[in-house]
PDB file of N, CA and C in Angstrom:
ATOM      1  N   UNK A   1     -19.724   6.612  -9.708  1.00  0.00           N
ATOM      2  CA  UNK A   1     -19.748   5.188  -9.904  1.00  0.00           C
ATOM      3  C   UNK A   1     -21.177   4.703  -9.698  1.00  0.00           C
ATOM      4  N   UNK A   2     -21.925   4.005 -10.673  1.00  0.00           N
ATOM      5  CA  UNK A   2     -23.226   3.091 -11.182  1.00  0.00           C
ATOM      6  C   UNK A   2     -23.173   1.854 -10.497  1.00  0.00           C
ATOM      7  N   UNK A   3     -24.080   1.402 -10.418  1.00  0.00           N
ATOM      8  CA  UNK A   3     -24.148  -0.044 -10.479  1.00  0.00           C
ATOM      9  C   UNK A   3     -25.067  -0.573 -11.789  1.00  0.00           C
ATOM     10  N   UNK A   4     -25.425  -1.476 -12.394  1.00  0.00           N
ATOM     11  CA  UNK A   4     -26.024  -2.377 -13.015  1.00  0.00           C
ATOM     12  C   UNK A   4     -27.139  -1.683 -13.176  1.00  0.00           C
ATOM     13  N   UNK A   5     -28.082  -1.299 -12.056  1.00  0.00           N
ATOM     14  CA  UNK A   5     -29.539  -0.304 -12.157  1.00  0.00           C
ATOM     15  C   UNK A   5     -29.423   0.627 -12.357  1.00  0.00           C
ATOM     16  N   UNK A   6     -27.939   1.557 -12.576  1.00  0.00           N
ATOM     17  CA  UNK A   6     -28.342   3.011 -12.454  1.00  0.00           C
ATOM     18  C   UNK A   6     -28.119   3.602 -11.412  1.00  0.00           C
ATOM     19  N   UNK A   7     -28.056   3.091 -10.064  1.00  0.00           N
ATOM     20  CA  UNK A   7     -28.335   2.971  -8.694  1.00  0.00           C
ATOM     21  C   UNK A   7     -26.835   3.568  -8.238  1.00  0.00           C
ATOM     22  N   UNK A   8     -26.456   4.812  -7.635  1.00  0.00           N
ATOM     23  CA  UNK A   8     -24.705   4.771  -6.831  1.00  0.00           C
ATOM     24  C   UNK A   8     -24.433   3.527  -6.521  1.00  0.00           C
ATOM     25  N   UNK A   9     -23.088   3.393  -7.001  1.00  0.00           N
ATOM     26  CA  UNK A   9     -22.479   1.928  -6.410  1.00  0.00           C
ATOM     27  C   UNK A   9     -21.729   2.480  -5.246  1.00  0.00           C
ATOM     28  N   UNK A  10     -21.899   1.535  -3.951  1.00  0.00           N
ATOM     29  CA  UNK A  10     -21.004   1.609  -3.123  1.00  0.00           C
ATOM     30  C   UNK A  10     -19.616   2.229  -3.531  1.00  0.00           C
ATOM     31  N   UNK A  11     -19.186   2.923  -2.351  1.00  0.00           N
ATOM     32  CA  UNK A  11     -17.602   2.857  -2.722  1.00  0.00           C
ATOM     33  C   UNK A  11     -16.868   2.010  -1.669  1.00  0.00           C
ATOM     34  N   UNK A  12     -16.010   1.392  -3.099  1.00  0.00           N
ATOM     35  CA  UNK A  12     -14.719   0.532  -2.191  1.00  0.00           C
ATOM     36  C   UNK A  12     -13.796   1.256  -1.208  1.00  0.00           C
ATOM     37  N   UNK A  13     -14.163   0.009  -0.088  1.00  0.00           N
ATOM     38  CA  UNK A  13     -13.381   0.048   1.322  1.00  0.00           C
ATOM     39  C   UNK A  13     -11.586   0.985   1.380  1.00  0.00           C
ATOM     40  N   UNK A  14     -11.792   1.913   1.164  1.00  0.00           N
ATOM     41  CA  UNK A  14     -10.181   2.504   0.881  1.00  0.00           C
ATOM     42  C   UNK A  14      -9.126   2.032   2.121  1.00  0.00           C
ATOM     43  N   UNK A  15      -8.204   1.537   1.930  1.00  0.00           N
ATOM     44  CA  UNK A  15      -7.261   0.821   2.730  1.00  0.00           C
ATOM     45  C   UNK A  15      -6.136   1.627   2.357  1.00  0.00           C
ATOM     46  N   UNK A  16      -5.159   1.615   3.580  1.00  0.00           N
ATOM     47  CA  UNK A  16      -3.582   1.857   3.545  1.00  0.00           C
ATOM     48  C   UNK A  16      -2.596   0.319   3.620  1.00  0.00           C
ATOM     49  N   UNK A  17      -1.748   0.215   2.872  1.00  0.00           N
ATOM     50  CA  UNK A  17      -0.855  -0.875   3.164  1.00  0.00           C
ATOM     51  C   UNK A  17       0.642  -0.202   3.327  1.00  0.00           C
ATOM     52  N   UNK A  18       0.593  -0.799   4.357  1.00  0.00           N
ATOM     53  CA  UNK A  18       2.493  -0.244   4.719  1.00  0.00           C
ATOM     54  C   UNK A  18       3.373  -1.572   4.715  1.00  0.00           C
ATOM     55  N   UNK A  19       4.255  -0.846   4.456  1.00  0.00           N
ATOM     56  CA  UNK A  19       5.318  -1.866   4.189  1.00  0.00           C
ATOM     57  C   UNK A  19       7.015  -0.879   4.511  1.00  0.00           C
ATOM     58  N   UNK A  20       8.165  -1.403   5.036  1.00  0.00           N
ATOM     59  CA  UNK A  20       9.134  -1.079   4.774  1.00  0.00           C
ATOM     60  C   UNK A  20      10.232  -1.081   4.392  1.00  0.00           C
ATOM     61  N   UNK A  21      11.246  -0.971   3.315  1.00  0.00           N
ATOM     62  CA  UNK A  21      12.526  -0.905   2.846  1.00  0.00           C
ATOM     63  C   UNK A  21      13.414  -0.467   3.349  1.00  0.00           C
ATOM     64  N   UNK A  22      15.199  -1.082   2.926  1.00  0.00           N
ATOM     65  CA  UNK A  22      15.798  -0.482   3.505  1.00  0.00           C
ATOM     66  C   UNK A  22      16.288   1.184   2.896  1.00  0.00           C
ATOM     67  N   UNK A  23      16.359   1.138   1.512  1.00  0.00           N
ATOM     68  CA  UNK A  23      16.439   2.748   0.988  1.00  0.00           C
ATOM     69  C   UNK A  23      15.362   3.261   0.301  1.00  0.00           C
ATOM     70  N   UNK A  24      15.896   4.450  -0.382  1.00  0.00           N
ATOM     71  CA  UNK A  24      15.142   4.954  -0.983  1.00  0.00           C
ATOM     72  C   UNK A  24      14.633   4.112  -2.452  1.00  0.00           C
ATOM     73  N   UNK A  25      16.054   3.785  -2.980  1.00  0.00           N
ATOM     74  CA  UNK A  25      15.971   3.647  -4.402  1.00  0.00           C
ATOM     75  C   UNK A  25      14.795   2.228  -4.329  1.00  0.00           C
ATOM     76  N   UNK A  26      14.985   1.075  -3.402  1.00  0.00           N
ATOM     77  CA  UNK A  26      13.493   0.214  -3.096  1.00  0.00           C
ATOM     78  C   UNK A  26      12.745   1.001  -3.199  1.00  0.00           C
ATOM     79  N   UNK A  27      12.344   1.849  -2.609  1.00  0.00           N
ATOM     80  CA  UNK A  27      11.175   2.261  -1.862  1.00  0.00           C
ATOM     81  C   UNK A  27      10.874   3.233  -3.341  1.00  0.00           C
ATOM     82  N   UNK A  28      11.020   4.030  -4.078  1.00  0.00           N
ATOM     83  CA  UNK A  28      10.476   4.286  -5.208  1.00  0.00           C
ATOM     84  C   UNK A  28      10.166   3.277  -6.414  1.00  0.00           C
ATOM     85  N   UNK A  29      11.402   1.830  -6.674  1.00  0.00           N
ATOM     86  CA  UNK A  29      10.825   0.647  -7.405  1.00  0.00           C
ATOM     87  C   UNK A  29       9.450   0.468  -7.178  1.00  0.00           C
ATOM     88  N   UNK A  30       9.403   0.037  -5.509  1.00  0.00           N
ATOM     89  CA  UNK A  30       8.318  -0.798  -5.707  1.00  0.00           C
ATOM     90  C   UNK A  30       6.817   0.481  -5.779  1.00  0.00           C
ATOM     91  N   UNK A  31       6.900   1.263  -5.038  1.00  0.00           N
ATOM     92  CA  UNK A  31       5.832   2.384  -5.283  1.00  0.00           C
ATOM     93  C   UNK A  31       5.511   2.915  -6.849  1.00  0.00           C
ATOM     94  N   UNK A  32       6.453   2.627  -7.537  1.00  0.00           N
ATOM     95  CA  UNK A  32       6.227   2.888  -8.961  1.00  0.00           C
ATOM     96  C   UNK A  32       5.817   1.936  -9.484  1.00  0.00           C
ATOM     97  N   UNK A  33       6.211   0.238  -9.553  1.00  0.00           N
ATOM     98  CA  UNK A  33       5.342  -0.641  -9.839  1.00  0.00           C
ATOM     99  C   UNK A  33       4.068  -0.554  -9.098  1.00  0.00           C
ATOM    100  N   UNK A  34       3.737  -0.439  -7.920  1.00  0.00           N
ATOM    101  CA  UNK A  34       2.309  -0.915  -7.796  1.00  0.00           C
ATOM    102  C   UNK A  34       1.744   0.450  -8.384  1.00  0.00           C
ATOM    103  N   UNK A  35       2.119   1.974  -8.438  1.00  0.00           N
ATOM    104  CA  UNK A  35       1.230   2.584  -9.057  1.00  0.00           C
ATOM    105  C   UNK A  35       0.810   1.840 -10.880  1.00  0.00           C
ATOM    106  N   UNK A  36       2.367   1.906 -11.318  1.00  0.00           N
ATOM    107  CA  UNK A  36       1.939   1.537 -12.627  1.00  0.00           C
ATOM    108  C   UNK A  36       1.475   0.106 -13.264  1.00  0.00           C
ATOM    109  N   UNK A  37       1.193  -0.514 -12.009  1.00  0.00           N
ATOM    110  CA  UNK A  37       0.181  -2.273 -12.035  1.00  0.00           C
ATOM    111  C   UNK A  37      -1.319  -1.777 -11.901  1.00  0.00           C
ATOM    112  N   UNK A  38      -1.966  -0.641 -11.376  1.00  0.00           N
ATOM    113  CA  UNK A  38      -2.719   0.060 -10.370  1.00  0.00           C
ATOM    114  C   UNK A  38      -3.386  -0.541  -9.536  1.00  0.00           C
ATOM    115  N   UNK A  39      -2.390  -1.146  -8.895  1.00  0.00           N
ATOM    116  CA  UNK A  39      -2.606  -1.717  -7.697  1.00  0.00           C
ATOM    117  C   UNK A  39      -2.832  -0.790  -6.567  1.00  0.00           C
ATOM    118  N   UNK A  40      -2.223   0.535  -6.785  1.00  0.00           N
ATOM    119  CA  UNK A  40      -2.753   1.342  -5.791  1.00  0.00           C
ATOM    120  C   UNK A  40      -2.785   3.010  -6.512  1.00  0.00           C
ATOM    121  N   UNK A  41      -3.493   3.822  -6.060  1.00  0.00           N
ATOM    122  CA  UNK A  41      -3.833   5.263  -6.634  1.00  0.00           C
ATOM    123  C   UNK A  41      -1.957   5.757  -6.312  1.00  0.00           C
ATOM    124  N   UNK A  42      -1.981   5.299  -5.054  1.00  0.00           N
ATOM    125  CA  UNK A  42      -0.578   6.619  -4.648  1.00  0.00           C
ATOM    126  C   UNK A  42      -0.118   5.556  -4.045  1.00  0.00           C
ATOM    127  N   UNK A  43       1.027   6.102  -3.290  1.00  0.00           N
ATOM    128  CA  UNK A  43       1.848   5.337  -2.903  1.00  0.00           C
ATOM    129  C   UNK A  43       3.040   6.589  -2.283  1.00  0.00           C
ATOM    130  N   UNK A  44       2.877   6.941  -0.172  1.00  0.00           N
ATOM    131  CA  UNK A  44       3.727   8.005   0.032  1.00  0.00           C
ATOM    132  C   UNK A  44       5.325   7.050   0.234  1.00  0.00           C
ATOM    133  N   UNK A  45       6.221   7.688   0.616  1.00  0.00           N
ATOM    134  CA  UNK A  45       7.451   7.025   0.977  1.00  0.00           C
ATOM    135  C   UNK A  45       7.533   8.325   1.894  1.00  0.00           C
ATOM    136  N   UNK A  46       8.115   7.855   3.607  1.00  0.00           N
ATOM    137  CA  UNK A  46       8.541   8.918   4.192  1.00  0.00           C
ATOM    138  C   UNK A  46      10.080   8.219   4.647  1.00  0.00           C
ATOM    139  N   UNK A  47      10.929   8.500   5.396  1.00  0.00           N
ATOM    140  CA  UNK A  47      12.608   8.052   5.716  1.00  0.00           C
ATOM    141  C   UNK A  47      11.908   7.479   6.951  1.00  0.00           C
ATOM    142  N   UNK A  48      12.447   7.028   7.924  1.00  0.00           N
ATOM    143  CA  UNK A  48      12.184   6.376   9.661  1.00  0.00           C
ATOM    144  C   UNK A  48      13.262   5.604  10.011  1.00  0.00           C
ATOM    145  N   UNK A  49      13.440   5.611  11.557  1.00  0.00           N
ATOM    146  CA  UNK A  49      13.894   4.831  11.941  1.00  0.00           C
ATOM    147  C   UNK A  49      13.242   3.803  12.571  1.00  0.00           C
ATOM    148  N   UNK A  50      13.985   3.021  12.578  1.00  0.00           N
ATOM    149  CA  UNK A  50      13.451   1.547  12.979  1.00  0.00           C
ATOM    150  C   UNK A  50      14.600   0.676  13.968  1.00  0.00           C
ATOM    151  N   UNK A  51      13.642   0.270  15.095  1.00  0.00           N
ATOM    152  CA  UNK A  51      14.755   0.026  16.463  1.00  0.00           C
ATOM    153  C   UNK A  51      13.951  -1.172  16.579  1.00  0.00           C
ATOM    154  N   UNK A  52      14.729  -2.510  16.033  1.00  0.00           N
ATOM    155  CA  UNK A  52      13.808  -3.957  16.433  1.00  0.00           C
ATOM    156  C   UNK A  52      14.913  -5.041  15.748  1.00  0.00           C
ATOM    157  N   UNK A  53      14.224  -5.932  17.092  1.00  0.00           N
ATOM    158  CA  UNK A  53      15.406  -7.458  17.233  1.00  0.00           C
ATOM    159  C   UNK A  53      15.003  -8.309  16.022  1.00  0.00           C
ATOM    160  N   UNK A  54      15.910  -8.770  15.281  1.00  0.00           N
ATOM    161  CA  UNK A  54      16.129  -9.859  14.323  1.00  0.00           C
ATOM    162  C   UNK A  54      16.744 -10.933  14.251  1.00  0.00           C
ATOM    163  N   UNK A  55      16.906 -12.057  14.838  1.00  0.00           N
ATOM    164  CA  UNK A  55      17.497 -13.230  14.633  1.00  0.00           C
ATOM    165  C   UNK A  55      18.361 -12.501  16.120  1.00  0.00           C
ATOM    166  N   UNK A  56      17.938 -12.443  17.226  1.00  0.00           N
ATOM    167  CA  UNK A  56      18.444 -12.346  18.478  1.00  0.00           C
ATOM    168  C   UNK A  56      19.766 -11.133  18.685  1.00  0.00           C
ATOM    169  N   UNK A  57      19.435 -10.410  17.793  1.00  0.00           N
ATOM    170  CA  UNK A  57      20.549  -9.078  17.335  1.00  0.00           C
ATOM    171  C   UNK A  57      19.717  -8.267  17.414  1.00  0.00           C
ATOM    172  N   UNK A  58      19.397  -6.836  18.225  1.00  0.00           N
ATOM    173  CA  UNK A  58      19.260  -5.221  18.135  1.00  0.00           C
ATOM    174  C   UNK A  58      19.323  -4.712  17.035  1.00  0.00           C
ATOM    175  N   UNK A  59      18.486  -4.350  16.416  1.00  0.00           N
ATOM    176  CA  UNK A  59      19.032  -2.965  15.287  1.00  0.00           C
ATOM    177  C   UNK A  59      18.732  -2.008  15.375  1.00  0.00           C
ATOM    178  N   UNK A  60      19.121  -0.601  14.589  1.00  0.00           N
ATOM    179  CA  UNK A  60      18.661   0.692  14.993  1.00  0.00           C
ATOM    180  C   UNK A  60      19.371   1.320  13.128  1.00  0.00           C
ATOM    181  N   UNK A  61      18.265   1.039  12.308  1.00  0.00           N
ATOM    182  CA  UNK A  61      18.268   1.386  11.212  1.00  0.00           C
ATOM    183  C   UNK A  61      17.738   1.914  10.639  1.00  0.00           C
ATOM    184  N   UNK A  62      17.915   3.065   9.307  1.00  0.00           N
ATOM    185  CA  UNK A  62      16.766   3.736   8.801  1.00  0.00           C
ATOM    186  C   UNK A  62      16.387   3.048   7.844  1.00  0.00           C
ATOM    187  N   UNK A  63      15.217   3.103   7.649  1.00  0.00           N
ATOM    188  CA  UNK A  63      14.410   2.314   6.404  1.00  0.00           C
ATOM    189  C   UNK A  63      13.812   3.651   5.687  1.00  0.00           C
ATOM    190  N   UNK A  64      12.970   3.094   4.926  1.00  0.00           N
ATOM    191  CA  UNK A  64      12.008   3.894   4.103  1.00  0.00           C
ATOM    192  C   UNK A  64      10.763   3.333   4.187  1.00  0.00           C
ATOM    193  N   UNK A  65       9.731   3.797   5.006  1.00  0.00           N
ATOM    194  CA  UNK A  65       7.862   3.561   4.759  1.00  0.00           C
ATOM    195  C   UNK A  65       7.032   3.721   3.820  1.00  0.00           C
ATOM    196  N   UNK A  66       6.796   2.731   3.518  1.00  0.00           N
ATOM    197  CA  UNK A  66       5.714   2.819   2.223  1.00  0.00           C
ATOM    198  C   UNK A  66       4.477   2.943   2.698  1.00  0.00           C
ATOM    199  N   UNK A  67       3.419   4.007   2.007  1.00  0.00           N
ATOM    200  CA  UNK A  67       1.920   4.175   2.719  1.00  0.00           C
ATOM    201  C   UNK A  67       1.569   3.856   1.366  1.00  0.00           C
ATOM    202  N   UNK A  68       0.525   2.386   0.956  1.00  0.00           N
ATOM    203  CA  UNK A  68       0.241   2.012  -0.218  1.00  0.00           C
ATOM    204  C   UNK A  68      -1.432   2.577  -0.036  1.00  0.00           C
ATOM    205  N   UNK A  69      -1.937   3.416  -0.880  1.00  0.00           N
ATOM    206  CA  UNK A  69      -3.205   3.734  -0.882  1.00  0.00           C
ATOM    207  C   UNK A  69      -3.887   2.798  -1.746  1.00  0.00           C
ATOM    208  N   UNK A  70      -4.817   1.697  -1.395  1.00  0.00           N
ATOM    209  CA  UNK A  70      -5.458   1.032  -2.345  1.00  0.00           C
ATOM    210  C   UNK A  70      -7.084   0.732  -1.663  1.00  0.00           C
ATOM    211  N   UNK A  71      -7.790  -0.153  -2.219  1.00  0.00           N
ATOM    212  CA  UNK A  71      -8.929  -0.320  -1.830  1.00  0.00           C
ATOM    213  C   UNK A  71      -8.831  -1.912  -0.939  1.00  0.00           C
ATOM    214  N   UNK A  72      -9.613  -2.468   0.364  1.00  0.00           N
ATOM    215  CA  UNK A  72      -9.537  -3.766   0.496  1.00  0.00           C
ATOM    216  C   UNK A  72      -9.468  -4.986  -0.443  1.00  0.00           C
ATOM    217  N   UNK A  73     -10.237  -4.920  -1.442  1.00  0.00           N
ATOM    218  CA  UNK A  73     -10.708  -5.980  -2.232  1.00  0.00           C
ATOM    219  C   UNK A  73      -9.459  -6.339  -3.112  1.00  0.00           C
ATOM    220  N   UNK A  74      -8.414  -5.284  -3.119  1.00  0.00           N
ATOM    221  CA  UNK A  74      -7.067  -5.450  -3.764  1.00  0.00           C
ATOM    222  C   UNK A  74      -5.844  -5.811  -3.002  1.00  0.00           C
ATOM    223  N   UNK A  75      -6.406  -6.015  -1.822  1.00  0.00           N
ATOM    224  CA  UNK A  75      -5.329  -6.352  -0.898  1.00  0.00           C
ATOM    225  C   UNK A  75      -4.471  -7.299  -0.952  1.00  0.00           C
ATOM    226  N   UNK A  76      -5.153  -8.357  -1.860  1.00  0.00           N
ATOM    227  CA  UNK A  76      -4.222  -9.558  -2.028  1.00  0.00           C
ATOM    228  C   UNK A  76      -3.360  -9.593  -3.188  1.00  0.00           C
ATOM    229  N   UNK A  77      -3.604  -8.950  -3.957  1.00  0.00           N
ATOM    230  CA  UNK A  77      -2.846  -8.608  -5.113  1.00  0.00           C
ATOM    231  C   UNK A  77      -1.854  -7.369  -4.268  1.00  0.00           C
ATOM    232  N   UNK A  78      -1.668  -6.723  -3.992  1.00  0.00           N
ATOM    233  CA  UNK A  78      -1.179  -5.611  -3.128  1.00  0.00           C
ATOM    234  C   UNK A  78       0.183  -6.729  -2.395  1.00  0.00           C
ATOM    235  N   UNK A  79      -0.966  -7.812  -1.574  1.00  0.00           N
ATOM    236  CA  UNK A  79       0.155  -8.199  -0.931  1.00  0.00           C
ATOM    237  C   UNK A  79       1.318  -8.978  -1.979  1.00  0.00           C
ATOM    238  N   UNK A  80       0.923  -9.745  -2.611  1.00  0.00           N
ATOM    239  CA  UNK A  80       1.422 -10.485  -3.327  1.00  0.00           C
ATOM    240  C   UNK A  80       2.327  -9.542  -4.038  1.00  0.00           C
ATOM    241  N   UNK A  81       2.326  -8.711  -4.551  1.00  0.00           N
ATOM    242  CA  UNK A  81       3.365  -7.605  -5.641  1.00  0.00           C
ATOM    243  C   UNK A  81       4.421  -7.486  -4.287  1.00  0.00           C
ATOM    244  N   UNK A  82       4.208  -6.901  -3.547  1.00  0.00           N
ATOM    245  CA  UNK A  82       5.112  -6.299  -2.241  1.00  0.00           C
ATOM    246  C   UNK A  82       5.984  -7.430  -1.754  1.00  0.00           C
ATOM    247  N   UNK A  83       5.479  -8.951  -2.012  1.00  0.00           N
ATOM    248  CA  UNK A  83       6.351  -9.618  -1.849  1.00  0.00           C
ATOM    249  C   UNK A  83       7.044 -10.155  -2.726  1.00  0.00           C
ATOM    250  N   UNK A  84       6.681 -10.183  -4.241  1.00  0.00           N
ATOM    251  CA  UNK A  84       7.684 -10.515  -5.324  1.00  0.00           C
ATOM    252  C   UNK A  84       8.959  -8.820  -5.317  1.00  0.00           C
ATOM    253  N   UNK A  85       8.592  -7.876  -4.910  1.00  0.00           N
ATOM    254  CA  UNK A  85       9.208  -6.988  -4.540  1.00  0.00           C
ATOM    255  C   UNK A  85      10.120  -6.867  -3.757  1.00  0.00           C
ATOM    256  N   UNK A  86      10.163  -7.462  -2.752  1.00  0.00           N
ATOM    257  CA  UNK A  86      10.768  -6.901  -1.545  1.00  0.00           C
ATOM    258  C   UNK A  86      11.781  -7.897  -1.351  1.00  0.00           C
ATOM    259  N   UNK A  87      12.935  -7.169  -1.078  1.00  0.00           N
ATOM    260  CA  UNK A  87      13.861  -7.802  -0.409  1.00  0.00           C
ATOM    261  C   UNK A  87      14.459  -8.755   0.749  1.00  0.00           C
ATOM    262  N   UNK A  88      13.579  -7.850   1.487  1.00  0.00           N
ATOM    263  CA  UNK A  88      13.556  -8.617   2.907  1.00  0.00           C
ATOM    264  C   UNK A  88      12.907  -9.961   3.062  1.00  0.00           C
ATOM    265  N   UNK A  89      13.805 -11.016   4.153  1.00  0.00           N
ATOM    266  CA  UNK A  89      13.218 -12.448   4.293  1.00  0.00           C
ATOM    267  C   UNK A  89      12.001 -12.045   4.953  1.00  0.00           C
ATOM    268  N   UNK A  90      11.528 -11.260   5.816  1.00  0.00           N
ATOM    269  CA  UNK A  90      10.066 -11.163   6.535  1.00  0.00           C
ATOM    270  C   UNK A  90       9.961  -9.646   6.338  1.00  0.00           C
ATOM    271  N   UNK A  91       8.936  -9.607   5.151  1.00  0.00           N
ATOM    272  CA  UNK A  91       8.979  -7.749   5.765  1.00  0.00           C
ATOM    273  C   UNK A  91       7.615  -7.267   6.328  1.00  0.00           C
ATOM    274  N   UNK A  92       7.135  -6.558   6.860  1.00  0.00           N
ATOM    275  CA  UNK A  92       6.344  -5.730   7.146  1.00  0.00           C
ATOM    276  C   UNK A  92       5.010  -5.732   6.535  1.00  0.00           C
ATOM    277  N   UNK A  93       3.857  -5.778   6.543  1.00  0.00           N
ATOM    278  CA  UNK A  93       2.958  -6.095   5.569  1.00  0.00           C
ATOM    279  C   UNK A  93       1.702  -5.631   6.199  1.00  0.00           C
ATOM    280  N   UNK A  94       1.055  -4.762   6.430  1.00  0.00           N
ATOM    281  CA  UNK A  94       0.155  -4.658   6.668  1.00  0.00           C
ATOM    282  C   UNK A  94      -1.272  -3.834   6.674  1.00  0.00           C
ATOM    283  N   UNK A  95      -2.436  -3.808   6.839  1.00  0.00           N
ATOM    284  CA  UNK A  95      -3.195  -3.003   6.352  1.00  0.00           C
ATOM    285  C   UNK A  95      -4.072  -2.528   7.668  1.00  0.00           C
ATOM    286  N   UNK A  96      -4.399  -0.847   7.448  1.00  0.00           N
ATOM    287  CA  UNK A  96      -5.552  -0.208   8.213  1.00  0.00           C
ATOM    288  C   UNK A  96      -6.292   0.491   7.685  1.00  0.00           C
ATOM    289  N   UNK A  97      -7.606   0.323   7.742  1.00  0.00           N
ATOM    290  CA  UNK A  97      -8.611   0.702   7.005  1.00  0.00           C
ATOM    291  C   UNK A  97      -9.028   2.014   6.949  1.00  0.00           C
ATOM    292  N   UNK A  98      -9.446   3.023   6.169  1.00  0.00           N
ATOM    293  CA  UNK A  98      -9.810   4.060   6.657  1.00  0.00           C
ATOM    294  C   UNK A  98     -11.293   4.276   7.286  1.00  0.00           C
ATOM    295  N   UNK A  99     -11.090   4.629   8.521  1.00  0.00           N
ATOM    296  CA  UNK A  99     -12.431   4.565   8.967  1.00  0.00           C
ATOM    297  C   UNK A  99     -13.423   5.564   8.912  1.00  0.00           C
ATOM    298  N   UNK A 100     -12.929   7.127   8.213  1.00  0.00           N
ATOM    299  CA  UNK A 100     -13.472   8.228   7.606  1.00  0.00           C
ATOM    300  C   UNK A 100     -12.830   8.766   6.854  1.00  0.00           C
ATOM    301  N   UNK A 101     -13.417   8.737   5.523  1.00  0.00           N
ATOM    302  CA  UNK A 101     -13.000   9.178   4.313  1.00  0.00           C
ATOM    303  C   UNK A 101     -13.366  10.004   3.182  1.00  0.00           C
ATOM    304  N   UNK A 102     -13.125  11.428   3.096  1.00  0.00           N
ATOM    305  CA  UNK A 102     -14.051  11.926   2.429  1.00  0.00           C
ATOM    306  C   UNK A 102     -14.659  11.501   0.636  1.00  0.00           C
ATOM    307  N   UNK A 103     -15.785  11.267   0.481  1.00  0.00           N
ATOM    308  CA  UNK A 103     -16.342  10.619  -0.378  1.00  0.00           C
ATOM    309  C   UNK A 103     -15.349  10.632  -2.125  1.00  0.00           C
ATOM    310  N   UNK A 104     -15.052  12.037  -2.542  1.00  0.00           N
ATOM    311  CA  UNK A 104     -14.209  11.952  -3.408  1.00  0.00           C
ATOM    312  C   UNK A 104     -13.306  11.122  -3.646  1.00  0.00           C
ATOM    313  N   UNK A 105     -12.400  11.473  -2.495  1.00  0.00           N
ATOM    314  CA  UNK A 105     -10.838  10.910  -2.439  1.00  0.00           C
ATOM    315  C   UNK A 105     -11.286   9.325  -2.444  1.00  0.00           C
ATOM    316  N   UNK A 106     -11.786   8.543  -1.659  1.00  0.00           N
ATOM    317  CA  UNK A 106     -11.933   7.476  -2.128  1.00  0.00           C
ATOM    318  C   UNK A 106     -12.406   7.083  -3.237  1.00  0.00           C
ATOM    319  N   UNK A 107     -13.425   7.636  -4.052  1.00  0.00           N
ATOM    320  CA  UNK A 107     -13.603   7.437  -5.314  1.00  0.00           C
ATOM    321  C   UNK A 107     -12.452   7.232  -6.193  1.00  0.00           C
ATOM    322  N   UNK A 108     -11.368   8.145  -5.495  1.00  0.00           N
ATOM    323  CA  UNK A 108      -9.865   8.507  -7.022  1.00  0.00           C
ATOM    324  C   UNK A 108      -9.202   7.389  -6.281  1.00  0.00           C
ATOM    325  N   UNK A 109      -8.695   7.049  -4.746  1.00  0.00           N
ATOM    326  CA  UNK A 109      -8.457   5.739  -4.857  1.00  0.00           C
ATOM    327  C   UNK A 109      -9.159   4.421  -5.307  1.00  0.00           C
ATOM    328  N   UNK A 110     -10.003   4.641  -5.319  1.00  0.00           N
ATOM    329  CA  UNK A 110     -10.588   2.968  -5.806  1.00  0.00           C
ATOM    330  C   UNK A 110     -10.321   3.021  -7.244  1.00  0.00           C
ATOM    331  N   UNK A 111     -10.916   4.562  -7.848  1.00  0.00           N
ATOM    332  CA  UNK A 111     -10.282   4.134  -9.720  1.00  0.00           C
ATOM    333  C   UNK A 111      -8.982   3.517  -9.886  1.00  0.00           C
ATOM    334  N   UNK A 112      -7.939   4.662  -8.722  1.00  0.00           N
ATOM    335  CA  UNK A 112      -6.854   3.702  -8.773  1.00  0.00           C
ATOM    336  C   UNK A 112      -6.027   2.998  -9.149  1.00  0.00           C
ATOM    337  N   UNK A 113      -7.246   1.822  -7.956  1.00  0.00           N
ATOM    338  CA  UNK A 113      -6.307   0.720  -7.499  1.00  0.00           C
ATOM    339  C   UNK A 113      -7.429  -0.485  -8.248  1.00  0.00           C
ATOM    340  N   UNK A 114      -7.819  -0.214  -9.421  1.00  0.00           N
ATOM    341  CA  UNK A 114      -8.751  -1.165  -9.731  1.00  0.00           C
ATOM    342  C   UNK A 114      -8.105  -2.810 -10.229  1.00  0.00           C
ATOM    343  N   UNK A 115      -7.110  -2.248 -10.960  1.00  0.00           N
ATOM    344  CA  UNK A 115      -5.952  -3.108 -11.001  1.00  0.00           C
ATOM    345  C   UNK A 115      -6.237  -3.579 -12.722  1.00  0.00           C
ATOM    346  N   UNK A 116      -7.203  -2.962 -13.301  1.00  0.00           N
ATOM    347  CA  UNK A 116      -7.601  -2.281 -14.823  1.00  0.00           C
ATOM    348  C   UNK A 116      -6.956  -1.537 -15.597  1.00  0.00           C
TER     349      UNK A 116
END
């Protein structure tokens, strides 16, 4: 990746966004839309449980985790898809940055998630 001079362009900030569903069959929808929006390079799904109070009720349910691989600068588009997506009245939403990343792999996420 160039910049304008010729010059290496920075590479974009590679970010994870997680999010969670209650099954599977969510949890491949929406990972297949944001890949095929390219809103994000990948997109893992692992199973989990999940033990947390909702409207003053206990739960102890399995969901499905979404690990959205995208770049920061797409984050808002990221968020925004995940919530025309998602089912849930409050779901889960959030991002951690990678703080070492080997130079490639972020390159193939940022192509990505250019959203191009």
């Amino acid at each position: 990746m160039f910049d304008s001079t010729g010059a290496p362009a920075p590479t974009p900030l590679p970010i994870a966004v997680v999010t969670t569903v209650a099954t599977r069959a969510e949890a491949r929808a929406m990972a297949t839309a944001l890949v095929s929006r390219r809103l994000a390079a990948c997109v893992q799904i692992s199973e989990i449980e999940s033990v947390y109070s909702w409207q003053d009720t206990l739960h102890d349910e399995a969901e499905f985790r979404l690990v959205v691989k995208t770049i920061a600068a797409s984050y808002a588009a990221v968020e925004a898809a995940i919530r025309e997506l998602h089912p849930y009245e409050l779901p889960a939403i959030y991002a951690v940055a990678f703080a070492n990343v080997d130079g490639a792999y972020a390159d193939w996420i940022a192509d990505g998630s250019s959203g191009r």
